[in-house]
N, C-alpha and C. Protein backbone atom coordinates (compact mmCIF):
# COMPACT_ATOMS: atom_id res chain seq x y z
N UNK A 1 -111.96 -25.02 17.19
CA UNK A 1 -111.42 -24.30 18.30
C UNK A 1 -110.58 -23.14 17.76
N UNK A 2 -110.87 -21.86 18.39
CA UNK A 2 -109.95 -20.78 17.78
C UNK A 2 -109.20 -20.22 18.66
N UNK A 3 -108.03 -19.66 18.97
CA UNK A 3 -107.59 -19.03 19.50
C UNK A 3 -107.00 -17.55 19.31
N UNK A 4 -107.35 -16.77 20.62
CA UNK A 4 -107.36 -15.16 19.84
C UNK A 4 -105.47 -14.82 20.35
N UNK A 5 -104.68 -14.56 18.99
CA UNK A 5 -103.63 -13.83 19.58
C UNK A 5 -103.54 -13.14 19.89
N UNK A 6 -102.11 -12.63 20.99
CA UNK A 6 -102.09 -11.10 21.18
C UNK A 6 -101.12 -10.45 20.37
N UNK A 7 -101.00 -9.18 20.10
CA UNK A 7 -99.89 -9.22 19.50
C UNK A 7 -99.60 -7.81 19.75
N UNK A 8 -98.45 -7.45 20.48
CA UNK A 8 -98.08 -6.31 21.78
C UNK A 8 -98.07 -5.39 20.90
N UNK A 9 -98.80 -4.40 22.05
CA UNK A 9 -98.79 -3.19 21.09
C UNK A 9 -97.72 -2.21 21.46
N UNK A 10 -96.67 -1.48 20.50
CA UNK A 10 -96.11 -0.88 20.86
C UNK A 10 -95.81 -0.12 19.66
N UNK A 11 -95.31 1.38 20.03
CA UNK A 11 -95.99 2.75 19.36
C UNK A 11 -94.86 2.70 17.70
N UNK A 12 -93.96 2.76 18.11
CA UNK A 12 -93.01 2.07 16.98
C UNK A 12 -93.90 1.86 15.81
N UNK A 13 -94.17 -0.01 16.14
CA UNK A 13 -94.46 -0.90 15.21
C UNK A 13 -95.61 0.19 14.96
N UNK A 14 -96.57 0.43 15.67
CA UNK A 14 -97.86 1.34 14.68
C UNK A 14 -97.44 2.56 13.80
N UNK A 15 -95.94 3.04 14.48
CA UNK A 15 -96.50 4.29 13.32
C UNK A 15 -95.44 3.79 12.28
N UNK A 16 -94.83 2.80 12.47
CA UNK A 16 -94.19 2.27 10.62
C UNK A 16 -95.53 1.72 10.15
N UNK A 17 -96.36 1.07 10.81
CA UNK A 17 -97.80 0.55 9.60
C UNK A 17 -98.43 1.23 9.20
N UNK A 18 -98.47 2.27 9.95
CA UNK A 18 -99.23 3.91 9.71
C UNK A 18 -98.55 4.19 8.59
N UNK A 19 -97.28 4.59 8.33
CA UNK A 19 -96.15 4.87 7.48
C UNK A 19 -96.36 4.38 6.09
N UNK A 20 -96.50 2.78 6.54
CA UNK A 20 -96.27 1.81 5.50
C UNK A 20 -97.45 1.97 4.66
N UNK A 21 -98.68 2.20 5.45
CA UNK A 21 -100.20 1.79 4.56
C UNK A 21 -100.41 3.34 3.98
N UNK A 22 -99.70 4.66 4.63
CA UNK A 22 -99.87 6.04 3.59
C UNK A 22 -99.07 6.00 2.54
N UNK A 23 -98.33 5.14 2.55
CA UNK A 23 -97.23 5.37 1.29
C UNK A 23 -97.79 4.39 0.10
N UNK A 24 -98.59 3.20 0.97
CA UNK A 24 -98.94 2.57 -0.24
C UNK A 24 -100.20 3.08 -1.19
N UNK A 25 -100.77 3.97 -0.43
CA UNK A 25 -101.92 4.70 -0.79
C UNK A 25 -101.65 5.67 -1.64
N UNK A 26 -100.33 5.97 -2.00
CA UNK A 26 -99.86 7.20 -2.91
C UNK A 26 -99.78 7.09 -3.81
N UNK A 27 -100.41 7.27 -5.10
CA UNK A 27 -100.43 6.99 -6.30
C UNK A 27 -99.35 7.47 -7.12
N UNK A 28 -98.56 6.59 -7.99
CA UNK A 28 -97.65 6.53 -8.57
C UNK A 28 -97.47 7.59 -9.70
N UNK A 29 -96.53 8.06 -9.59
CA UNK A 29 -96.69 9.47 -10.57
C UNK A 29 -96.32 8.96 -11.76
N UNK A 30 -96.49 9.55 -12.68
CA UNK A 30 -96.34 9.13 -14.29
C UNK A 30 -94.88 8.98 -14.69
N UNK A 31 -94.08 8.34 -15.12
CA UNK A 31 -92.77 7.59 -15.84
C UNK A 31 -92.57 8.15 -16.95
N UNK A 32 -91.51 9.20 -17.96
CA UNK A 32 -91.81 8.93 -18.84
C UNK A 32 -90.31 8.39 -19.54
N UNK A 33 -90.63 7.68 -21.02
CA UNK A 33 -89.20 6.25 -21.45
C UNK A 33 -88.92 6.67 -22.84
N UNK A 34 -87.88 6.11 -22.51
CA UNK A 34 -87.42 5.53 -24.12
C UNK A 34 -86.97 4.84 -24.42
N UNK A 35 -87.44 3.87 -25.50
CA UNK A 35 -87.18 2.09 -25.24
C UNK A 35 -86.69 2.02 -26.81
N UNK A 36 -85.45 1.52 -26.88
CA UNK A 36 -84.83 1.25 -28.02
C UNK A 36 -84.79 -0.08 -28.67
N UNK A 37 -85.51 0.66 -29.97
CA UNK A 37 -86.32 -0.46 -31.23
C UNK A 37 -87.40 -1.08 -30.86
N UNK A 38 -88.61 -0.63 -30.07
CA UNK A 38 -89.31 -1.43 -29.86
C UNK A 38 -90.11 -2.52 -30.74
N UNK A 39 -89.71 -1.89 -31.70
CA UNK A 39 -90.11 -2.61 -33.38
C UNK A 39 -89.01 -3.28 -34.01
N UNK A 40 -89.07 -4.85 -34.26
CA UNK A 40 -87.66 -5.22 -34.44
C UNK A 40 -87.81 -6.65 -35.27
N UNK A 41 -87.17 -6.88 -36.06
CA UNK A 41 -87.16 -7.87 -37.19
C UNK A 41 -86.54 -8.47 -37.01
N UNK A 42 -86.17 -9.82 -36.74
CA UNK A 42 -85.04 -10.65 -36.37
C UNK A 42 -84.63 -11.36 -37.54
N UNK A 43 -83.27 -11.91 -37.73
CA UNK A 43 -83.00 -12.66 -39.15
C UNK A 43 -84.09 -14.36 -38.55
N UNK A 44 -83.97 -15.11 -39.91
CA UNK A 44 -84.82 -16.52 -39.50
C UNK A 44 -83.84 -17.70 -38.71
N UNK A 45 -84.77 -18.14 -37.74
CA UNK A 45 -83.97 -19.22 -36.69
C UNK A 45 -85.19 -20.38 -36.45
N UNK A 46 -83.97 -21.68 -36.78
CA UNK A 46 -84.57 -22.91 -36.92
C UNK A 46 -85.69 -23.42 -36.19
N UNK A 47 -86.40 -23.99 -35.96
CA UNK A 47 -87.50 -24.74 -35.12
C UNK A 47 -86.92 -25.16 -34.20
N UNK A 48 -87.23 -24.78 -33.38
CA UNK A 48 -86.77 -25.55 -32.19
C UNK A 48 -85.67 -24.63 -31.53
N UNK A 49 -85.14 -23.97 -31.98
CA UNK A 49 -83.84 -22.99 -31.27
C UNK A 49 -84.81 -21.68 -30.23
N UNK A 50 -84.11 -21.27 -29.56
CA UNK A 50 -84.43 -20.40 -28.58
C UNK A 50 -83.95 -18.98 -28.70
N UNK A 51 -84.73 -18.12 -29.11
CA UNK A 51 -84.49 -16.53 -29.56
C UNK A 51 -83.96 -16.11 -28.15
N UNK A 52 -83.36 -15.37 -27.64
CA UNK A 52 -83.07 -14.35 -26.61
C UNK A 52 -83.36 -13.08 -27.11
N UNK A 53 -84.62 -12.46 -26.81
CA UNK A 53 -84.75 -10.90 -27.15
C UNK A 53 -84.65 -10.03 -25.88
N UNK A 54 -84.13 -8.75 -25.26
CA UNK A 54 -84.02 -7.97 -24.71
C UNK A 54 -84.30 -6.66 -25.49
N UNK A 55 -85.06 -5.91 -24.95
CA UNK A 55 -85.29 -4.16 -24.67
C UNK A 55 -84.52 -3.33 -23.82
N UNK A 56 -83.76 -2.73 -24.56
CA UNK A 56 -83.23 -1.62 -23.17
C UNK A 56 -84.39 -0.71 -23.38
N UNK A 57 -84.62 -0.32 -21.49
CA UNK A 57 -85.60 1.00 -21.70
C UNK A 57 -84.72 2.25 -20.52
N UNK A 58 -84.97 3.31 -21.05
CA UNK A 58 -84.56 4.32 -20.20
C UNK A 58 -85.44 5.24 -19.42
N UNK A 59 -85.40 5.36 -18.19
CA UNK A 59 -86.55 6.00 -17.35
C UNK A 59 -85.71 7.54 -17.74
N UNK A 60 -86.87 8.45 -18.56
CA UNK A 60 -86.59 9.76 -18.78
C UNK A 60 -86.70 11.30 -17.93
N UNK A 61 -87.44 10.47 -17.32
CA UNK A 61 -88.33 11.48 -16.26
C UNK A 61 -87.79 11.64 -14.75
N UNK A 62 -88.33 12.48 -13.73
CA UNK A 62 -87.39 12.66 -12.60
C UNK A 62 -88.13 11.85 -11.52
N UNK A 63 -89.08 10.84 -12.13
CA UNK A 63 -89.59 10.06 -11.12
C UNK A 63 -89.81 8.01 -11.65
N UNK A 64 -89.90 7.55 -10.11
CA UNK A 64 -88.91 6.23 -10.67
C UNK A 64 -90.41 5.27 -11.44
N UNK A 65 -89.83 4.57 -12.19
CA UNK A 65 -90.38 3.36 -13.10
C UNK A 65 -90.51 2.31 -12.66
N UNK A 66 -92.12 1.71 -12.52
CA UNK A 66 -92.01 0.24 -12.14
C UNK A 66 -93.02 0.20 -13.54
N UNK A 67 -92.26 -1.39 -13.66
CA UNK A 67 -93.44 -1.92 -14.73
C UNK A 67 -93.45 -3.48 -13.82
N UNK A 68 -94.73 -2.96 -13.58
CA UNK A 68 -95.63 -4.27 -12.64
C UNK A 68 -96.24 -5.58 -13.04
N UNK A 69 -96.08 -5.51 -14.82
CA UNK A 69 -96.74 -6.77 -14.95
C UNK A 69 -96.42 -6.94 -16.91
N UNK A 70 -95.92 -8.01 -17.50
CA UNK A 70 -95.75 -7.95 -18.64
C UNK A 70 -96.48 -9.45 -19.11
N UNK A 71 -97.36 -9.12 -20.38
CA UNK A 71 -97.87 -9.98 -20.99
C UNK A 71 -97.47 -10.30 -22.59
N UNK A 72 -97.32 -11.44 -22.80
CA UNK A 72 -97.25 -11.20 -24.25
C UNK A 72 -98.35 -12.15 -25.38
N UNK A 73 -98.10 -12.42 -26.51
CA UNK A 73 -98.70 -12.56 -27.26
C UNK A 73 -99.08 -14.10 -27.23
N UNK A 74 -97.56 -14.92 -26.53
CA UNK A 74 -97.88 -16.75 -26.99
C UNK A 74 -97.13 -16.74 -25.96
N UNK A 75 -97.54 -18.08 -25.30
CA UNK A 75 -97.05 -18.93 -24.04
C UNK A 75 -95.33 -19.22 -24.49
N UNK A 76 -95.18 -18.93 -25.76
CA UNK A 76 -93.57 -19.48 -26.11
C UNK A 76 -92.89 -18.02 -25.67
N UNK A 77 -92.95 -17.03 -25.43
CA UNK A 77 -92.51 -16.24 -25.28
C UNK A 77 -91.81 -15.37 -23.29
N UNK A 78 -91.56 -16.21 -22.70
CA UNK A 78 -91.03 -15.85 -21.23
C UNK A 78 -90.19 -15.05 -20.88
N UNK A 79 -90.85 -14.01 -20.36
CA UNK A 79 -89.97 -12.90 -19.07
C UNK A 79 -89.14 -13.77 -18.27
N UNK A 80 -87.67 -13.12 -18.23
CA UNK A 80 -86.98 -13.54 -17.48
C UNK A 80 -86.39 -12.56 -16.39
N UNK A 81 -87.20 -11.88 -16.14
CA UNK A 81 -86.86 -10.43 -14.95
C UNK A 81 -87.91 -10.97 -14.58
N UNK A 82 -87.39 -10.36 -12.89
CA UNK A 82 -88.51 -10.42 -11.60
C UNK A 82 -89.08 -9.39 -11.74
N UNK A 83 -90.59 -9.40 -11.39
CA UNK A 83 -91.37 -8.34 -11.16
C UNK A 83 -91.48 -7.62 -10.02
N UNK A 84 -91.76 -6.72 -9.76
CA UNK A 84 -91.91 -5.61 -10.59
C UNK A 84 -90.34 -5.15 -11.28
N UNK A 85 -89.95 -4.59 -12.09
CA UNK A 85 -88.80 -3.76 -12.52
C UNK A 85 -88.99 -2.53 -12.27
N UNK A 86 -87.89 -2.18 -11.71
CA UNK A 86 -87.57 -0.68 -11.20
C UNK A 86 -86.84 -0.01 -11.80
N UNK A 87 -86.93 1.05 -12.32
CA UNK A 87 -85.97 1.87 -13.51
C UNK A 87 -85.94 2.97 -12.50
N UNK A 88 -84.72 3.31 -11.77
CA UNK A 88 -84.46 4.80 -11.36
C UNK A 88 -84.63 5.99 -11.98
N UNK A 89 -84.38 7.57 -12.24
CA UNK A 89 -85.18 8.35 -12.49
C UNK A 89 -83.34 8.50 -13.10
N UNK A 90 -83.71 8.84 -14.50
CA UNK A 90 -82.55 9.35 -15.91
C UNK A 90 -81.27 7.83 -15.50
N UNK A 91 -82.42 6.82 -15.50
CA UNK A 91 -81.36 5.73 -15.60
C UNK A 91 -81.65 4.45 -16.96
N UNK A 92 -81.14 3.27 -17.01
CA UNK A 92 -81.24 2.43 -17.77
C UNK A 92 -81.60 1.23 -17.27
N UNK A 93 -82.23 0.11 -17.84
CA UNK A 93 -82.22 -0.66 -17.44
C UNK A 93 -82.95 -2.30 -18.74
N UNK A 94 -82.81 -3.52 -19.00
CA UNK A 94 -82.87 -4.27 -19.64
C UNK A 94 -84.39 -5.20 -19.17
N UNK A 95 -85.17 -5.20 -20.28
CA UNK A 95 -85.99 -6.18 -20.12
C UNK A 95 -85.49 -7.84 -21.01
N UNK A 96 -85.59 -8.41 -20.59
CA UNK A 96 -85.15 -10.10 -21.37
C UNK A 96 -86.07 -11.15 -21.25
N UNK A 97 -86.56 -11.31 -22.04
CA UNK A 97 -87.11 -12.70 -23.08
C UNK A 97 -86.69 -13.81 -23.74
N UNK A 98 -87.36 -14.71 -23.48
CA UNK A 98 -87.10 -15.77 -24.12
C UNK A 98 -87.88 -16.70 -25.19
N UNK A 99 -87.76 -16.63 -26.07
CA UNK A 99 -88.87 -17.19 -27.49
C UNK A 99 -88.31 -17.98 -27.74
N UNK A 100 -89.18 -19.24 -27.93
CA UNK A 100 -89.11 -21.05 -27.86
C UNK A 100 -89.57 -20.99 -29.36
N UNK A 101 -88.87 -21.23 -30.04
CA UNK A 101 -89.82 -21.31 -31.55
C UNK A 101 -89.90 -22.74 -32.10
N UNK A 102 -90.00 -23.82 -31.06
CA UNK A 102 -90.69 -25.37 -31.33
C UNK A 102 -92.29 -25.32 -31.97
N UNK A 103 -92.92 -24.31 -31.20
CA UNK A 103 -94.31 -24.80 -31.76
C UNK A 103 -94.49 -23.91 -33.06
N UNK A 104 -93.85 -23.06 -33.49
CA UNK A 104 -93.88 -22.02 -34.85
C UNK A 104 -93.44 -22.38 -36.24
N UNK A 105 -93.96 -21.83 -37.03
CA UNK A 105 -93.39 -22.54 -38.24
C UNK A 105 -93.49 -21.51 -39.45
N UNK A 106 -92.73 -21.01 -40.12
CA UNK A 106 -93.16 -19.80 -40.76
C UNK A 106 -93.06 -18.12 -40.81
N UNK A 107 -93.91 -17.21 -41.36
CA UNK A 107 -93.70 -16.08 -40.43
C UNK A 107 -94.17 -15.51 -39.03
N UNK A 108 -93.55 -15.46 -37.92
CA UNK A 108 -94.63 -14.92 -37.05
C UNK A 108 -94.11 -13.93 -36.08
N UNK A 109 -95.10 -12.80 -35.93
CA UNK A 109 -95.04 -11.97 -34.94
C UNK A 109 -95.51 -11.39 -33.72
N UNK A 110 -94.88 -11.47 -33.17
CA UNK A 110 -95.21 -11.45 -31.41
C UNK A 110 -95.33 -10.35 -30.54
N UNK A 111 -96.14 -9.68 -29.94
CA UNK A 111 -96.01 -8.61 -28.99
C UNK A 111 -95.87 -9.07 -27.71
N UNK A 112 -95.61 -7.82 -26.98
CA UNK A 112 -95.26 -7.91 -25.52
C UNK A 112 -95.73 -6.47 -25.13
N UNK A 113 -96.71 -6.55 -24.01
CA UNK A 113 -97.13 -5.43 -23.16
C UNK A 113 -96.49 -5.30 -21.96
N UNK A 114 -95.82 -3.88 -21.83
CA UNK A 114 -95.58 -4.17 -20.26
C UNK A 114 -96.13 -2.57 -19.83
N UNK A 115 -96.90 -3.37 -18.70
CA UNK A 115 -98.03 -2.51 -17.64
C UNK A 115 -97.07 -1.91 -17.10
N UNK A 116 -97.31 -0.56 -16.63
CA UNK A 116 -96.38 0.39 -15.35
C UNK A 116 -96.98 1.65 -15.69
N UNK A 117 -96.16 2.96 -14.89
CA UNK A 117 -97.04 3.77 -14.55
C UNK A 117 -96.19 4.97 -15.63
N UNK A 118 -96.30 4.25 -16.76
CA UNK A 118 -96.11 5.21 -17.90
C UNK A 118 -96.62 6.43 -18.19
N UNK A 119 -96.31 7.60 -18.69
CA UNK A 119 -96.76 8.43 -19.08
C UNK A 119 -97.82 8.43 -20.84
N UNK A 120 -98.94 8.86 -20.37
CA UNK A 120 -100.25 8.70 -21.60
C UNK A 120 -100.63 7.72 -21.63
N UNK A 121 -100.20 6.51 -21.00
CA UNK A 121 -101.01 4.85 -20.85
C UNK A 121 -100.28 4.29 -20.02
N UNK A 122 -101.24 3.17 -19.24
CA UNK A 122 -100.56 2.24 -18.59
C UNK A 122 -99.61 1.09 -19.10
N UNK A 123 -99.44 1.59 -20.70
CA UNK A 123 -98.53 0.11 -21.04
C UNK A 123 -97.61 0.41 -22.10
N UNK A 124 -96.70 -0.25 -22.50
CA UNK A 124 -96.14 0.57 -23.65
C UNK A 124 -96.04 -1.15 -24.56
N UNK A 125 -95.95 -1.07 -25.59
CA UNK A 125 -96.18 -2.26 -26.75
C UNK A 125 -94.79 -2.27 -27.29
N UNK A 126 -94.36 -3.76 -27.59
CA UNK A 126 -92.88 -3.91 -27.93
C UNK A 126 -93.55 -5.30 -28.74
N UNK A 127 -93.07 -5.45 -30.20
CA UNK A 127 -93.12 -6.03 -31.03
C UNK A 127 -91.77 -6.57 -31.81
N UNK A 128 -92.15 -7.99 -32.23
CA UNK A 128 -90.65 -8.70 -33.21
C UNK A 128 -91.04 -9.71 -34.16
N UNK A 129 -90.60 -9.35 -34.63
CA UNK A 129 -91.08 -10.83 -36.01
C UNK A 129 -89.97 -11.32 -36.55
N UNK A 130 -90.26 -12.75 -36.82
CA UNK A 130 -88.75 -13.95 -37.28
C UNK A 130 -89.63 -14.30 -38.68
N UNK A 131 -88.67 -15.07 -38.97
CA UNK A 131 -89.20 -16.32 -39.69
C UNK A 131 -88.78 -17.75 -39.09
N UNK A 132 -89.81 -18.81 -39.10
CA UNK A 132 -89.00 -19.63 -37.88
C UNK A 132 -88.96 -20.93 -39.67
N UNK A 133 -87.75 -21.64 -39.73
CA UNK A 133 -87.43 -21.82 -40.46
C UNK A 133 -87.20 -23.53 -39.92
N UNK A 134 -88.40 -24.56 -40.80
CA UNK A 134 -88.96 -26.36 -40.20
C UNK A 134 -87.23 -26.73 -40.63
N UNK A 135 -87.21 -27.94 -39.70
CA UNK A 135 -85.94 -28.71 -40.25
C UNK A 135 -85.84 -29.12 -41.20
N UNK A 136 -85.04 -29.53 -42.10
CA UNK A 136 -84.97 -30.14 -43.61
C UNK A 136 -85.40 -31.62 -43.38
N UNK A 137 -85.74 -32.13 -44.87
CA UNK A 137 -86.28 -32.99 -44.93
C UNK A 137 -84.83 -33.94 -46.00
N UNK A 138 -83.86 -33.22 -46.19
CA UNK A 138 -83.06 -33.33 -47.03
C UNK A 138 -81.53 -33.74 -46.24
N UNK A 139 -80.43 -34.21 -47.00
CA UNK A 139 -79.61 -34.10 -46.49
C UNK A 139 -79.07 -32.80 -45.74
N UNK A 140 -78.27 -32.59 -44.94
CA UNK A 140 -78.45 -30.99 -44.02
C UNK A 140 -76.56 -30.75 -44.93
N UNK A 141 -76.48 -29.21 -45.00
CA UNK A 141 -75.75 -28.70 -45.44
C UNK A 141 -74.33 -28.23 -44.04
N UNK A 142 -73.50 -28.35 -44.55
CA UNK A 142 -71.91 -28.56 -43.38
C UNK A 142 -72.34 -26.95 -42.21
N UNK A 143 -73.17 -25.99 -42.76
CA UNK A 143 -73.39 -25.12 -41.85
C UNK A 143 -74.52 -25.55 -40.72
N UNK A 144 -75.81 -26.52 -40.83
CA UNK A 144 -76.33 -27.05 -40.18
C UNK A 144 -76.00 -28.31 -39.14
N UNK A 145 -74.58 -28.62 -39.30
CA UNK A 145 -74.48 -29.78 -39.09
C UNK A 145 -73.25 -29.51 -38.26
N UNK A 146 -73.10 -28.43 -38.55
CA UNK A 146 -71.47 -27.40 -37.75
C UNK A 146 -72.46 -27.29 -36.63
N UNK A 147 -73.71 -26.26 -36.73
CA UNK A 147 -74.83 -25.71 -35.68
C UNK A 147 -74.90 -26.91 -34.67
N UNK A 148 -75.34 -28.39 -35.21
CA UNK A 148 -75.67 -29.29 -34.23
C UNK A 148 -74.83 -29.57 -33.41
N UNK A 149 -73.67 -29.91 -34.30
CA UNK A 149 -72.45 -30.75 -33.30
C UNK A 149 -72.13 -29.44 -32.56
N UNK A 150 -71.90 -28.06 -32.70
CA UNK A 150 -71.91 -27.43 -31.57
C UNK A 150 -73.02 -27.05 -30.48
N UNK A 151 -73.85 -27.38 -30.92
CA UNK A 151 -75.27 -27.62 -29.91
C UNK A 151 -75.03 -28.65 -28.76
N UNK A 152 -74.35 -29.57 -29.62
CA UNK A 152 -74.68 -31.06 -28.54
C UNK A 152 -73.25 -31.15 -28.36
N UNK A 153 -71.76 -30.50 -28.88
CA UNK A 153 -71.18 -31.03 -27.65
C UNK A 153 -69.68 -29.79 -27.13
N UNK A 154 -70.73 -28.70 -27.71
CA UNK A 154 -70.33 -27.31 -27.06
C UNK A 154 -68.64 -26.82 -27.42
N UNK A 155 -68.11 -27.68 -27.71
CA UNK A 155 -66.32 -27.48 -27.94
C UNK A 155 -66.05 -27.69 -29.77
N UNK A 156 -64.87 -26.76 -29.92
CA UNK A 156 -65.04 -26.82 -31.64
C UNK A 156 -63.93 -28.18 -31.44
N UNK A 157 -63.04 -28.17 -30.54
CA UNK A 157 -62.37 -29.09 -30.56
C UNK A 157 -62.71 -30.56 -30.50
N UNK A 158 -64.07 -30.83 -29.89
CA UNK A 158 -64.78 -32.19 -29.74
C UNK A 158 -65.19 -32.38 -31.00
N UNK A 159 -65.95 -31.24 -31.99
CA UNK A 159 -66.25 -31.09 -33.41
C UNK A 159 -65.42 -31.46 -34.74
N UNK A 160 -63.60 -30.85 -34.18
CA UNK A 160 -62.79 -31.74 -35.21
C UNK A 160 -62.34 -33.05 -34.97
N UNK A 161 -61.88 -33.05 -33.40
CA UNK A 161 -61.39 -34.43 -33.12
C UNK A 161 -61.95 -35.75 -32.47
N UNK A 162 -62.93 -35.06 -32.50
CA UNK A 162 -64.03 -36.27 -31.93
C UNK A 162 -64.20 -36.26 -30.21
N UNK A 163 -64.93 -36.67 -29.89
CA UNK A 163 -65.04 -36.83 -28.03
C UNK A 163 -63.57 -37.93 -27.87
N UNK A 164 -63.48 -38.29 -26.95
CA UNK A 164 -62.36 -38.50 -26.60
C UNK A 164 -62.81 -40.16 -26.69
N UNK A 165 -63.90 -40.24 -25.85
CA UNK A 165 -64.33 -41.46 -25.57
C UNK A 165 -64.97 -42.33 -26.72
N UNK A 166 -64.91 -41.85 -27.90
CA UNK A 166 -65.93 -42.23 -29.27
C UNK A 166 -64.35 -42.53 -30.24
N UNK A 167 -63.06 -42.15 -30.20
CA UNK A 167 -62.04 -42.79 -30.79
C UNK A 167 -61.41 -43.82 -30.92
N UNK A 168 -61.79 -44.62 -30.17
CA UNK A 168 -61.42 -45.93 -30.26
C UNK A 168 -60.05 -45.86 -29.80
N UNK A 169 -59.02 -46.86 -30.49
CA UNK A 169 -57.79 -46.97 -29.71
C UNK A 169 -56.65 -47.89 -30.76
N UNK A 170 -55.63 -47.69 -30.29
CA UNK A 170 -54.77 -48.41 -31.13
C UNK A 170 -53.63 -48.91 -30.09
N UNK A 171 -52.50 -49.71 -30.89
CA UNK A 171 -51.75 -49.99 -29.90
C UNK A 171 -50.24 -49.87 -30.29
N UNK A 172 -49.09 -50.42 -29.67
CA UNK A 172 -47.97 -49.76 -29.52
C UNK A 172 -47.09 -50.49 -31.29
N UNK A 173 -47.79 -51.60 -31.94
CA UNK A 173 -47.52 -51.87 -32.98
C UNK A 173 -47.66 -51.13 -34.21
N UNK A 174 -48.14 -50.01 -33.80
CA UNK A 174 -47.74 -48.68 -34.95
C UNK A 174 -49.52 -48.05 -35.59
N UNK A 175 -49.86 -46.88 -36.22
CA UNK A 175 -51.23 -46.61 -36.50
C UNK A 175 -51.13 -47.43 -37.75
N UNK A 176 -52.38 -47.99 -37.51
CA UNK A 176 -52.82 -49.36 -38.35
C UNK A 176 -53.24 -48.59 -40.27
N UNK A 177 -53.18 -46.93 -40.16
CA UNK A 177 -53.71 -46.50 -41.21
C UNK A 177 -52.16 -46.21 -41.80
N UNK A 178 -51.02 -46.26 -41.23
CA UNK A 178 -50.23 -45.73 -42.17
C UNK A 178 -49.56 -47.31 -42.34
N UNK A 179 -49.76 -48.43 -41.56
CA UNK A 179 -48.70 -50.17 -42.03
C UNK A 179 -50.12 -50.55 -43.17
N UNK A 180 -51.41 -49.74 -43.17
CA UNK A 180 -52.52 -50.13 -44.93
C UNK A 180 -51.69 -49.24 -45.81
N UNK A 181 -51.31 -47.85 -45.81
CA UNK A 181 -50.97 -47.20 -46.66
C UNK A 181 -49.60 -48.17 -46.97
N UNK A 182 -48.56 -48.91 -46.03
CA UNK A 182 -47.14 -48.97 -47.07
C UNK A 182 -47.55 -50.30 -47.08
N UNK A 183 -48.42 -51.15 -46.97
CA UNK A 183 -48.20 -52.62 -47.56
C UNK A 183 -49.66 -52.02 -49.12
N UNK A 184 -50.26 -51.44 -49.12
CA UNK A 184 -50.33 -50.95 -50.30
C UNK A 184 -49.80 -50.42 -51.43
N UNK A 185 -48.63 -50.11 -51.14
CA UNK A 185 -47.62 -48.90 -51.64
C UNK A 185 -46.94 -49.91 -52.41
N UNK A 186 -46.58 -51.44 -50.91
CA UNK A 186 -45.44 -52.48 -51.85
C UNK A 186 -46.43 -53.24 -52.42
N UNK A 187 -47.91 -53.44 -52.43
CA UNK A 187 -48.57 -54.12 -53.34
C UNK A 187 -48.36 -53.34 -55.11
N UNK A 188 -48.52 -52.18 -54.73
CA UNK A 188 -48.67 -51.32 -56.30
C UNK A 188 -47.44 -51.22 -57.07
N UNK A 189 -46.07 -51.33 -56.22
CA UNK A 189 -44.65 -51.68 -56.58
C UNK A 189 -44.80 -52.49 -57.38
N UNK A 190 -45.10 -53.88 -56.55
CA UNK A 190 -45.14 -55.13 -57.44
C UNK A 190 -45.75 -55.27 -58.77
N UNK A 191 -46.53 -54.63 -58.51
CA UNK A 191 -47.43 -54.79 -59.94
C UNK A 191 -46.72 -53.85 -60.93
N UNK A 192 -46.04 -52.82 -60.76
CA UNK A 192 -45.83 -51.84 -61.53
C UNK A 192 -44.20 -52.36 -61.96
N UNK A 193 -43.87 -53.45 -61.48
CA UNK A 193 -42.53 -54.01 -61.58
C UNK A 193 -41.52 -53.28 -60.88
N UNK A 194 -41.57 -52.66 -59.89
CA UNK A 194 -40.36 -51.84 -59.43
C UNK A 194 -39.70 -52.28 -58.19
């Protein structure tokens, strides 16, 4: 069973759709940028840690910038801007990424295309290379181990003094490490004859 809607006609609503469907029909004039470092070397970061890369790009030209669609090289690599991006005309604006380097191991380098209505191509190419550096197989060194405990429990202060809840406890008969230190002290007396 179908039913036919109506849907009132009134002169308004037609000439904004009129409006709406010539403007979308207007082809986008050419952008032209300048995107700083698009070529970029990063120092090496562990397996498993999460790169944050950003591009600033600058719309150079007197007409505005969308880049409609960005692809990159590996599924580890995620746009974190909504699409489309709009760069106003002699303005600035940040593209941001996110690189998962769990599944990497080694050297590797990654591109990123982003589609828009650039001047001389539809895309402009942005490239980075790490070294992604496997966990040790070894005891871990006080700078790796600084990295974790601030990974997992975010405060330098939880890092020297422990979580609060992992100290255990003592009681009002005095800290049990300094009544070992002086009945040690009068054990070593004794022996030493004093």
């Amino acid at each position: 069973m179908t039913t036919n809607r109506h849907i009132p006609h009134h002169p308004l609503l037609a000439l904004a759709l009129l409006l709406l469907t010539a403007a979308c029909q207007k082809k986008l004039q050419p952008a032209s940028v300048e995107i700083v470092d698009p070529i970029r070397h990063y120092y090496p970061v562990l397996q498993g840690e999460t790169l944050g890369v950003t591009y600033e790009i600058e719309n150079t030209s007197s007409t505005t910038l969308f880049i409609q669609e960005i692809q990159t090289t590996c599924g580890c690599i995620v746009p974190l801007d909504k699409l489309p991006i709009v760069i106003l005309p002699h303005k600035k604006d940040n593209i941001h990424l996110s690189f998962n380097s769990t599944k990497n191991t080694g050297y590797v380098t990654h591109y990123i295309w982003c589609y828009g209505n650039f001047t001389d191509s539809i895309y402009r190419e942005l490239r980075f290379d790490t070294n992604i550096v496997p966990s040790a197989d070894y005891i871990r060194d006080y700078e790796q181990l600084y990295h974790e405990q601030m990974t997992h429990s975010g405060s330098m202060r939880d890092f020297v003094d422990g979580k609060t809840s992992n100290k255990g406890y003592y009681t009002d008969k005095g800290d049990p490490r300094a009544l070992n230190r002086e009945s040690l002290q009068d054990k070593i007396d004794n022996l030493m004859g004093y």
